[in-house]
Structure formats: C-alpha cells, structure tokens
Protein backbone atom coordinates (compact mmCIF):
# COMPACT_ATOMS: atom_id res chain seq x y z
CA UNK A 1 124.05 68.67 95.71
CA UNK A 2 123.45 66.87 92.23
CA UNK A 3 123.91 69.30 89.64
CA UNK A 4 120.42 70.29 87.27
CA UNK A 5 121.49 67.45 84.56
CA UNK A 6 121.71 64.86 87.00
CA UNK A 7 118.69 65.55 89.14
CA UNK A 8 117.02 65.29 85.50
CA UNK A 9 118.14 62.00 84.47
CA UNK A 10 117.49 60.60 87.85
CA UNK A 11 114.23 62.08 87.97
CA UNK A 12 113.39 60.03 84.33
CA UNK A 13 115.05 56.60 85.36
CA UNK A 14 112.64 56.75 88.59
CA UNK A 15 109.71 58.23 86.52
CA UNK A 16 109.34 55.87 83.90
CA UNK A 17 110.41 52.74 86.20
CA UNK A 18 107.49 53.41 88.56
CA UNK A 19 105.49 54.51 85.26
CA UNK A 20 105.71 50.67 83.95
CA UNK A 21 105.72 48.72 87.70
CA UNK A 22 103.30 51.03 89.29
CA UNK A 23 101.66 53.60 87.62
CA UNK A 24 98.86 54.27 90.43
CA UNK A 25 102.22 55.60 92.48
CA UNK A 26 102.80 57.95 89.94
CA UNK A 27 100.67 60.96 91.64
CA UNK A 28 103.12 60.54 95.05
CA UNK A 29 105.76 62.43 92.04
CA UNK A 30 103.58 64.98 91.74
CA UNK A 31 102.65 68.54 93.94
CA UNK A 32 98.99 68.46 95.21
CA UNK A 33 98.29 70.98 92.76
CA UNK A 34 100.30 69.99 89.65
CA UNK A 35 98.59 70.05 86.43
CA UNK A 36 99.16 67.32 83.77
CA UNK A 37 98.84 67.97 80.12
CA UNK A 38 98.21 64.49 78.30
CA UNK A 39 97.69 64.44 74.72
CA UNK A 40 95.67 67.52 75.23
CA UNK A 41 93.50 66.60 77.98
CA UNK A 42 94.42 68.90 81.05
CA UNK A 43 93.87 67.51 84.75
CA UNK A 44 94.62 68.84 88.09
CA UNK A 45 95.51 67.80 91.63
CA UNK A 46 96.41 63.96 92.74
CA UNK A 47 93.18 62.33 92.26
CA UNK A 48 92.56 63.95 89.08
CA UNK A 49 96.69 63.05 87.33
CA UNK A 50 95.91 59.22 89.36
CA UNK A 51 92.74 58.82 87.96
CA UNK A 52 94.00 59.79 84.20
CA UNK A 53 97.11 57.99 84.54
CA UNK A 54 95.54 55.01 86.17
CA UNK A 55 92.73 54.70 83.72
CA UNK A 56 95.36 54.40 80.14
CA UNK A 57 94.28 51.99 77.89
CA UNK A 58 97.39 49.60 78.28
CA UNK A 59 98.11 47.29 80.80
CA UNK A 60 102.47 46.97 79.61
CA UNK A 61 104.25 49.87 79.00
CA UNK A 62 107.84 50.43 78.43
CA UNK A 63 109.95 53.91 77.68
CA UNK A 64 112.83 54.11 76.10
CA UNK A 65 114.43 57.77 76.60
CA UNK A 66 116.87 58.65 74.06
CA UNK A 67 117.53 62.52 75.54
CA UNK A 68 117.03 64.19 78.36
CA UNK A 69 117.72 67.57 78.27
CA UNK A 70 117.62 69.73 81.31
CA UNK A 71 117.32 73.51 82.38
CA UNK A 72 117.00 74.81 85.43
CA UNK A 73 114.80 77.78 86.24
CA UNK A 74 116.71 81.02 86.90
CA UNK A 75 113.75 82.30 89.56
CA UNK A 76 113.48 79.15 91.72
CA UNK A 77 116.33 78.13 93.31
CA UNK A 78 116.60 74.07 92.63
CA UNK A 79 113.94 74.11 89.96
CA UNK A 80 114.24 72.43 86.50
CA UNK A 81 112.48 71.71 83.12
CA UNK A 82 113.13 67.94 82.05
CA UNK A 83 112.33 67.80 78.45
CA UNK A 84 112.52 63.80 77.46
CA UNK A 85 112.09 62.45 73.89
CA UNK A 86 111.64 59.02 73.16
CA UNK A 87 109.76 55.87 72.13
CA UNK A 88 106.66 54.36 73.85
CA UNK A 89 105.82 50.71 73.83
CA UNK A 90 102.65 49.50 75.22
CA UNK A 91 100.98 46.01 75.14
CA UNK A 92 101.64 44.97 71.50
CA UNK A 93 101.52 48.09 69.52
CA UNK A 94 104.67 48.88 67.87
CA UNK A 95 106.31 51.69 69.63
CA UNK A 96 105.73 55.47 68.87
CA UNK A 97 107.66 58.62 69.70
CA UNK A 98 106.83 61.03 72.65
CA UNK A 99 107.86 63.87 73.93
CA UNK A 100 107.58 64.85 77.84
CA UNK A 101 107.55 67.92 79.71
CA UNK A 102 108.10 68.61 83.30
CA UNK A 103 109.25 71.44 85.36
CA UNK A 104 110.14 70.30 88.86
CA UNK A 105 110.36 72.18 91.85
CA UNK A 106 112.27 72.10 95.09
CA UNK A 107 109.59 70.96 98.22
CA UNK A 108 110.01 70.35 101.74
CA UNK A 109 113.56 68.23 100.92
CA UNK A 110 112.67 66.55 97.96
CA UNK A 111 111.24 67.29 94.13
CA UNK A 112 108.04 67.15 93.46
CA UNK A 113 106.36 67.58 89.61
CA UNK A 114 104.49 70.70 89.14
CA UNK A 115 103.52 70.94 85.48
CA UNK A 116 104.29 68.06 83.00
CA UNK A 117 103.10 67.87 79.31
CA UNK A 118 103.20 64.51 77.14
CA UNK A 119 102.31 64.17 73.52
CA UNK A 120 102.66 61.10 71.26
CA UNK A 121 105.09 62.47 68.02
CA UNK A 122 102.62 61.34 65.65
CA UNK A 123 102.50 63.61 62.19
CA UNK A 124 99.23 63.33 60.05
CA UNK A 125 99.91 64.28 56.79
C-alpha cells in the first residue's frame, strides 16, 4: 500500500494532467457528493463541480506544483488532506500562485475527492 505522501503526489500528477487535457473528466475524481470551494464560490455534487469546472474562462491551462504536502486523517483509515501550492498558467496571462485543498477518502477500492478548496494567492494591498 503507497504510503499517505505518495498517494498525494500521485493524486496531483493525475489531477492536474487531466485538469489541462480534460477538464470535463475532472468530476469522475470526485465523490457524488463532494463539495468544491473555488475562489469562494461553493458547488456540490458531479454536475454542479463539472459544470463550474467546465465553464472556466480559459481554454489552456498549465500547473506547476512546487509542494505537496500531505496528512492523513487519524479517523478514516486511508484518508488524506493534499495541500498543493503553486503557479497557474492559463491562455496568455502570466502565471499566478494558488493554493489547493483536498481531503481524499478511501471508496469502494479507489480515492475519490470529497472536499477540495482552490484560491488564486493574489494580495490586494
């Protein structure tokens, strides 16, 4: 069995690859009742994370992860938090930070996304 920091970098690599190939596959990631925090905007269920995900104002998108730092959660046996920070590039904006949350849980044999929270790192001063 992979060990919580290596289910957690996996998870990412797969993630963002299918993120900037094909992000209306995205929701398949993600439990039937997973909520998705984006830039404040909350959503629920598959239709509601495809629709939000499918519908970003970019059509090229690229990730660059620079950690991935992993926990796993002492009360679910094969659960983790992935926290991710790194730099977004989409279309031909220059890139900006993010930050991404998820905490993953253990389902029928595989992982599937229950909660995940992105922001941007901009700072308005």
């Amino acid at each position: 069995m992979a060990s919580p920091e290596e289910l957690g970098k996996a998870f990412s690599q797969t993630y963002y690859g299918t993120f900037s190939k094909s992000r209306n596959e995205l929701y398949k990631y993600y439990h039937p009742q997973a909520m998705l925090s984006f830039e404040g905007a909350q959503v629920t269920g598959h239709d509601a994370i495809n629709q939000k995900l499918t519908s970003l104002p970019f059509q090229q998108v690229q990730h660059v992860v620079t950690t991935v730092d992993v926990q796993p959660v002492p009360a679910v046996d094969g659960a983790i938090i992935v926290q991710i920070l790194g730099q977004l590039k989409t279309d031909n904006d220059h890139p900006h930070g993010f930050v991404q949350v998820f905490t993953i849980f253990p389902v029928n044999g595989s992982h599937l996304i229950v909660n995940d929270m992105f922001r941007l790192t901009l700072h308005n001063a």
